[in-house]
N, C-alpha and C. Protein backbone atom coordinates (compact mmCIF):
# COMPACT_ATOMS: atom_id res chain seq x y z
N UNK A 1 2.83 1.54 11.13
CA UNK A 1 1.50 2.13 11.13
C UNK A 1 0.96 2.20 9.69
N UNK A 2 1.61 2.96 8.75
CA UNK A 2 0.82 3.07 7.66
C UNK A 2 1.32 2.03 6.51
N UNK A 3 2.59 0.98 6.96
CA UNK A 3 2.69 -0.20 6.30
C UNK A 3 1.26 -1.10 6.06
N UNK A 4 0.81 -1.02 7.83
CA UNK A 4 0.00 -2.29 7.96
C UNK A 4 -1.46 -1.67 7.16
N UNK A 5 -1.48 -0.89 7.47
CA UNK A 5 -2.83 0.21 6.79
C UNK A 5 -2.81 -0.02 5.09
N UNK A 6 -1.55 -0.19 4.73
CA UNK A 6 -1.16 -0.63 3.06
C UNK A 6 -1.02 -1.97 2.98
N UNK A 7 -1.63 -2.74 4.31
CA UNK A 7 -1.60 -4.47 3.57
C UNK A 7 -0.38 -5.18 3.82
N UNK A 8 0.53 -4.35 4.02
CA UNK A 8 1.98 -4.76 3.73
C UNK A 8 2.52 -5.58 5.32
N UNK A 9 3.47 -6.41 5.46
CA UNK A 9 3.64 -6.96 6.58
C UNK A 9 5.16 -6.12 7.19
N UNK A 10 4.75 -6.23 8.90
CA UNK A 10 5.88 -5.63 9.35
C UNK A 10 6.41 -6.51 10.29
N UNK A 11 7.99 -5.81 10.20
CA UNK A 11 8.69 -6.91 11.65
C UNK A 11 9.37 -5.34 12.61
N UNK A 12 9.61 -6.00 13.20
CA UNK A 12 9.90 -5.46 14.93
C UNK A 12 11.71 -5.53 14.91
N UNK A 13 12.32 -4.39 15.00
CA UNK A 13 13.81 -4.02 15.13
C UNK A 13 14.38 -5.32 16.05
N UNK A 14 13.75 -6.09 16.93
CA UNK A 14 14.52 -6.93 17.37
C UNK A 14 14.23 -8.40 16.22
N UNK A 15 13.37 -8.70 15.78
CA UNK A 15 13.35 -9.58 14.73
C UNK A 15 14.23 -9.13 13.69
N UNK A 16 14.59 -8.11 13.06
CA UNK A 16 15.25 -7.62 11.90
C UNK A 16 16.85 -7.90 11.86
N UNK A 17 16.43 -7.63 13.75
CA UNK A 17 18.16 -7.74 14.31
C UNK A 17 18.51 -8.88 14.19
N UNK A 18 17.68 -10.37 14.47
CA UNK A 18 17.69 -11.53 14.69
C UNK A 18 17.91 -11.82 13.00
N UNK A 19 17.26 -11.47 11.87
CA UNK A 19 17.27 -11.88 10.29
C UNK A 19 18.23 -11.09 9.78
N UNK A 20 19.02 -10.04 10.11
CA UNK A 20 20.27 -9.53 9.72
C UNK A 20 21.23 -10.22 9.99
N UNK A 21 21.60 -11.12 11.57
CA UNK A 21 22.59 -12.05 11.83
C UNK A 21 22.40 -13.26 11.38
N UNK A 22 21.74 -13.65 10.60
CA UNK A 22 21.59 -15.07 9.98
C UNK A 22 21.56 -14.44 8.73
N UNK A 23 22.11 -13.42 7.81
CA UNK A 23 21.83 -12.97 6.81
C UNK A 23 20.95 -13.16 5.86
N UNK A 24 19.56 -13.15 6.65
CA UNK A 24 18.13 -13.82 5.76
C UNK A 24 17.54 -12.63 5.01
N UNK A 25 18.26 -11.74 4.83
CA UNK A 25 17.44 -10.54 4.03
C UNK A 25 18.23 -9.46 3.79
N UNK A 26 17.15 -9.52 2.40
CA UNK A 26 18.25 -7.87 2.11
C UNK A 26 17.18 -6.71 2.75
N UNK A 27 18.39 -5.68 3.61
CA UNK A 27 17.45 -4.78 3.83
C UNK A 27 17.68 -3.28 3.17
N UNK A 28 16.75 -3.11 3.18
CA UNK A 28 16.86 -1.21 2.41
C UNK A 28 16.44 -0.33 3.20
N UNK A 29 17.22 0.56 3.14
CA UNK A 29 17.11 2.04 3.98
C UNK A 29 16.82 2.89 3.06
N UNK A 30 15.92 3.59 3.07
CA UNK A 30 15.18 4.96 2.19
C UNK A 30 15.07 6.48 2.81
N UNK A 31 16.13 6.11 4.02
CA UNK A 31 16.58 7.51 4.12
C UNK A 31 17.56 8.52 3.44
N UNK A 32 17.96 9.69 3.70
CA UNK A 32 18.79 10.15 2.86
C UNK A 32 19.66 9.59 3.04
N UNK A 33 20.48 10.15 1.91
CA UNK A 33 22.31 9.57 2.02
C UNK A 33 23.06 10.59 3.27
N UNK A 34 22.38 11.15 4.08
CA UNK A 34 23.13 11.37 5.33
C UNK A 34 22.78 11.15 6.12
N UNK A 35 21.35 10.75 6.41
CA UNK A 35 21.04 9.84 7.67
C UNK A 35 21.26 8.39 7.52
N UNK A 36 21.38 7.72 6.13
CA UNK A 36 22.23 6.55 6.29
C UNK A 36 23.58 6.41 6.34
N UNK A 37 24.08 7.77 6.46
CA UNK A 37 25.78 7.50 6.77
C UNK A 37 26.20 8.23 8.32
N UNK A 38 25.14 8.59 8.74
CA UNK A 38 25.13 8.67 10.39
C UNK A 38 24.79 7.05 11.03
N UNK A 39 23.65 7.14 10.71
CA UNK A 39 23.57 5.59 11.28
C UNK A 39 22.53 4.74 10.40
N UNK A 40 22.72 3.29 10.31
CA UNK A 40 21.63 2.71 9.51
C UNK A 40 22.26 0.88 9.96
N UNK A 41 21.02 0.06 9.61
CA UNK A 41 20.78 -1.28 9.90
C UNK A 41 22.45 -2.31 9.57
N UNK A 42 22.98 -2.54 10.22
CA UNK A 42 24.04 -3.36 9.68
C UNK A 42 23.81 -4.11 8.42
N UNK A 43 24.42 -3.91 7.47
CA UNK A 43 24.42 -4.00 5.99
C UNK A 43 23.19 -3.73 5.15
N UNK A 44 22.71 -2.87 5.54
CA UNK A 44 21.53 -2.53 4.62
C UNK A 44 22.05 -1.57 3.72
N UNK A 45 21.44 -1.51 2.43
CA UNK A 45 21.35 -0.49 1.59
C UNK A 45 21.10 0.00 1.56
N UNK A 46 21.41 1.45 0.62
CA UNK A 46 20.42 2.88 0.76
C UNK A 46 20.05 3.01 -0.55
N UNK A 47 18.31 3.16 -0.48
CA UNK A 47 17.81 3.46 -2.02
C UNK A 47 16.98 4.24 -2.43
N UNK A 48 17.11 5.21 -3.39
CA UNK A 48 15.95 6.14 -3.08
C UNK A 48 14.81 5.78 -3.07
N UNK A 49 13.40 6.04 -2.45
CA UNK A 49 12.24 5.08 -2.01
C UNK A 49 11.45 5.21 -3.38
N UNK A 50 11.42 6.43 -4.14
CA UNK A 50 10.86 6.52 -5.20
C UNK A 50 11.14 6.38 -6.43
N UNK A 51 12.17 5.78 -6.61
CA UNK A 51 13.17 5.96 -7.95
C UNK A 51 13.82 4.89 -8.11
N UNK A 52 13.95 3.79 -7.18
CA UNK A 52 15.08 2.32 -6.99
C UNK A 52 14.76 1.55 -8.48
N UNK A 53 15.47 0.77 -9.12
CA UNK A 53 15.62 0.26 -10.29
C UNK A 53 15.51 -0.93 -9.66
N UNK A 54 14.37 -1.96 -10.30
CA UNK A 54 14.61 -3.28 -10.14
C UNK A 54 15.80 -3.99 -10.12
N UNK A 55 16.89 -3.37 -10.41
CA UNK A 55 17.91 -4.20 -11.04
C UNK A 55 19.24 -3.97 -9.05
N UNK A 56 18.21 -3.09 -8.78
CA UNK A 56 18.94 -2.63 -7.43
C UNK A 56 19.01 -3.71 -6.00
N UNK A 57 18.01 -4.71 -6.68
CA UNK A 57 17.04 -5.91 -5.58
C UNK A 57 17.38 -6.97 -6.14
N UNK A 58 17.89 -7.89 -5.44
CA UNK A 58 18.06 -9.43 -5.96
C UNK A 58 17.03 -10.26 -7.00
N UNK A 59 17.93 -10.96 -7.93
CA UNK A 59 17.16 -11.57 -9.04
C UNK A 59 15.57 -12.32 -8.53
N UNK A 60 16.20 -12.88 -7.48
CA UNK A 60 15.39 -13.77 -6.98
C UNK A 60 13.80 -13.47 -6.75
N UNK A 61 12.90 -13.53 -7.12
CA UNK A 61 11.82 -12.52 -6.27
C UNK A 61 10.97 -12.92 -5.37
N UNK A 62 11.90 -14.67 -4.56
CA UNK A 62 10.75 -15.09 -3.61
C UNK A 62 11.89 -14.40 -2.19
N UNK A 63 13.10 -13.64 -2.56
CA UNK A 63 14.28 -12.80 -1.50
C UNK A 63 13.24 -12.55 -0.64
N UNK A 64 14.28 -12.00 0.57
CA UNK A 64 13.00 -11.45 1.98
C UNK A 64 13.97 -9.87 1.63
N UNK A 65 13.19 -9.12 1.14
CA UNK A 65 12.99 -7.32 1.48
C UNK A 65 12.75 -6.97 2.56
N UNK A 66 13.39 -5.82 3.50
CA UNK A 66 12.35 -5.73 4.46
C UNK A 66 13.27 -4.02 4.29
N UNK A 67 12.21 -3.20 4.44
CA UNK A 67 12.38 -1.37 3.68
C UNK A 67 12.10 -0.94 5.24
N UNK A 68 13.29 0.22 5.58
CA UNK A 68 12.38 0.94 6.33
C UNK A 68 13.27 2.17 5.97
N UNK A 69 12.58 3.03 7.05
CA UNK A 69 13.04 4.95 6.77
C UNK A 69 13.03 4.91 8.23
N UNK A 70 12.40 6.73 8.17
CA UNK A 70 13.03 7.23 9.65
C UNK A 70 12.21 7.10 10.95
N UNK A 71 11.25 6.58 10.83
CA UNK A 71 10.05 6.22 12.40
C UNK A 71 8.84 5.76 11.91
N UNK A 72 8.07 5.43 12.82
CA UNK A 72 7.07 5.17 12.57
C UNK A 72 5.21 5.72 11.94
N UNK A 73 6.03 6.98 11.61
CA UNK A 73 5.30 8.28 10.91
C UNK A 73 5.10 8.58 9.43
N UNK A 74 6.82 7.60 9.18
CA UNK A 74 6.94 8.10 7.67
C UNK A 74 6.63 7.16 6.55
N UNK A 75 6.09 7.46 5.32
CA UNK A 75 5.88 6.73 4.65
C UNK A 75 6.43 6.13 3.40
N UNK A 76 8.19 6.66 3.98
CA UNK A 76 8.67 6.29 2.58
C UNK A 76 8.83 4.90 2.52
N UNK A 77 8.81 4.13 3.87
CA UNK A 77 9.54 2.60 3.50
C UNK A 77 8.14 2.05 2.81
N UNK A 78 6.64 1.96 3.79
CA UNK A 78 6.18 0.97 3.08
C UNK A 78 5.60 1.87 1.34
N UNK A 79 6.31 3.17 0.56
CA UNK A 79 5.66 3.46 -0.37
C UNK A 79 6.70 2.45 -1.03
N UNK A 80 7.89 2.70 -0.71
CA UNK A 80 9.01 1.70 -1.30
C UNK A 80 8.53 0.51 -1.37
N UNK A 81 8.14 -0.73 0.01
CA UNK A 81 7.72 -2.03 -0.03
C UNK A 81 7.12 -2.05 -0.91
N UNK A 82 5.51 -1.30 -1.31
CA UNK A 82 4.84 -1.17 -1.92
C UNK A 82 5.30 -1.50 -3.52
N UNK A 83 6.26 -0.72 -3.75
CA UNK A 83 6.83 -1.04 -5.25
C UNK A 83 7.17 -2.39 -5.26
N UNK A 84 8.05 -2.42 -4.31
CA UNK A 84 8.77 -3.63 -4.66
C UNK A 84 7.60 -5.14 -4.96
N UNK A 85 6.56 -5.07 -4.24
CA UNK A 85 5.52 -5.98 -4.19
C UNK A 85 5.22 -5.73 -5.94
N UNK A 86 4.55 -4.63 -6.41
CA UNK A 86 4.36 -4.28 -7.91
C UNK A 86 5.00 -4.77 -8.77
N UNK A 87 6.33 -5.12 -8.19
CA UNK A 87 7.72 -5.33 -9.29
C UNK A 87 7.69 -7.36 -9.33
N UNK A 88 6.74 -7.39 -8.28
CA UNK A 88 6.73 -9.34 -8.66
C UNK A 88 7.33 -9.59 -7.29
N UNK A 89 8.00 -9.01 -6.32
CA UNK A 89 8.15 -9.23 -4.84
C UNK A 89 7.17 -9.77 -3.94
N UNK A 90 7.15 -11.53 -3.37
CA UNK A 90 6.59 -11.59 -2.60
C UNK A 90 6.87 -11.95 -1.06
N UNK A 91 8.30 -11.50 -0.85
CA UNK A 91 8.54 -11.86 0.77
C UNK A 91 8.75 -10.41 0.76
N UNK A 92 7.88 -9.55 1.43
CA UNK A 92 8.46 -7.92 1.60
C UNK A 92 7.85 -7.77 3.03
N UNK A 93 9.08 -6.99 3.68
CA UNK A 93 8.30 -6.24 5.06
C UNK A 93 8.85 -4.76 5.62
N UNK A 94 7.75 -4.77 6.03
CA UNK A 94 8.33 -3.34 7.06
C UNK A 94 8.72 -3.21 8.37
N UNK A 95 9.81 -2.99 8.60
CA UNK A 95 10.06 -2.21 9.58
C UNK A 95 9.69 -0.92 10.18
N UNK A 96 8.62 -0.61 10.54
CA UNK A 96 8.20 0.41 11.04
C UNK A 96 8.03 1.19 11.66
N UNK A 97 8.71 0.76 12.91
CA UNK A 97 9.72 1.59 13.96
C UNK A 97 11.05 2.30 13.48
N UNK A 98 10.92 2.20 11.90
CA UNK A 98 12.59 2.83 11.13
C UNK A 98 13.82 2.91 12.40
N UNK A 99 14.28 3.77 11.88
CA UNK A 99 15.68 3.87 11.76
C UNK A 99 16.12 4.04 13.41
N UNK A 100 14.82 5.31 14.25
CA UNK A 100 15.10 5.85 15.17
C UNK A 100 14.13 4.66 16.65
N UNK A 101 13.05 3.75 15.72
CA UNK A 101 12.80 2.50 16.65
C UNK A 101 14.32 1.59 17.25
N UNK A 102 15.07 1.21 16.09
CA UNK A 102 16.14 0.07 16.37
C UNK A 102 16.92 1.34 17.00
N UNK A 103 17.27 2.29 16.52
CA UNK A 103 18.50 3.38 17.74
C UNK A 103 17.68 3.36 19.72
N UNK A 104 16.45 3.27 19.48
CA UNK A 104 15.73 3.37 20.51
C UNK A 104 16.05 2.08 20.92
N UNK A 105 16.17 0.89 20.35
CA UNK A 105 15.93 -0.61 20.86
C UNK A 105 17.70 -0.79 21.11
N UNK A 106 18.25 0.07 20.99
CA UNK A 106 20.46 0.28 21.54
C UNK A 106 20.44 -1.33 20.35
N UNK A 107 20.10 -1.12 19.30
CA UNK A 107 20.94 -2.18 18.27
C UNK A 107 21.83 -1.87 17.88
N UNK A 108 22.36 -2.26 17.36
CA UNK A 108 24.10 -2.62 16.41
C UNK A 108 23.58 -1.14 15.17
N UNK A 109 24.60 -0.41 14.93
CA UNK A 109 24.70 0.66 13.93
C UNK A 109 25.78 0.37 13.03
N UNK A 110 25.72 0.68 11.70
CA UNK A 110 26.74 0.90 11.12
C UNK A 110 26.66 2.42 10.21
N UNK A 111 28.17 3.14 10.32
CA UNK A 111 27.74 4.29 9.62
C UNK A 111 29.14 4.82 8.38
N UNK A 112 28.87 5.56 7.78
CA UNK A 112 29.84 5.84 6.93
C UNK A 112 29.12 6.04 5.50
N UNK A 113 29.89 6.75 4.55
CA UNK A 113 29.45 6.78 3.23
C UNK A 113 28.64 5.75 2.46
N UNK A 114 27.80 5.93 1.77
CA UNK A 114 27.53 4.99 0.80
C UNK A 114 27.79 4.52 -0.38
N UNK A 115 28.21 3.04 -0.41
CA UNK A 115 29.32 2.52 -1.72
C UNK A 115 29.28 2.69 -2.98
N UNK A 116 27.65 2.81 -2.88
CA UNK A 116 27.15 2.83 -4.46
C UNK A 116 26.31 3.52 -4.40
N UNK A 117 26.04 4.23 -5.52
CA UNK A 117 25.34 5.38 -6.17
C UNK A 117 24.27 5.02 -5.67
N UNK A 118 22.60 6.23 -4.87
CA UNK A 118 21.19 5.56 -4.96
C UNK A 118 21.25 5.52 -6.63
N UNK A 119 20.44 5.11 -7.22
CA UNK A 119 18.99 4.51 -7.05
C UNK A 119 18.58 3.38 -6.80
């Protein structure tokens, strides 16, 4: 909702699901570090949405990003996309059904601590 309202492009928890198994993207989770260690996108990262260090995102900057958070209400993923576009990013998307769309769509979860420090 307020991705597309920011310009920004979104994909659909079953497309994400489909570009996570062909490992075509890095994805980022901008929820807390305990709702990404309850559940979050099979191999996505967790980063804080306001604070992530370029150096946190692949060199590359034509990579496919795709940010989300916790539903389709919240605005931390596309404020995150948003940066990342600022930072010279031009394959970025949103997921905008977050975290609790793909739990709704019975996708694949992975959960547990996170490896590395946000930011």
């Amino acid at each position: 909702m307020f991705a597309r309202l920011m310009g920004l492009k979104t994909i659909s928890p079953g497309d994400l699901n489909q570009l996570v198994q062909k490992q075509g993207a890095m994805v980022v989770d901008v929820n807390s570090p305990q709702s990404w260690a309850q559940a979050h996108v099979p191999g996505a990262v967790n980063l804080d949405p306001a604070n992530y260090v370029e150096s946190a995102l692949p060199e590359d900057k034509n990579s496919s990003l795709v940010f989300y958070c916790s539903n389709p209400f919240c605005r931390k993923a596309p404020n995150a996309a948003k940066r990342a576009k600022q930072m010279g990013y031009s394959n970025v998307q949103v997921m905008s059904a977050g975290i609790s769309g793909w739990l709704s769509a019975k996708l694949p979860t992975e959960s547990g601590e996170s490896p590395a420090a946000r930011p």
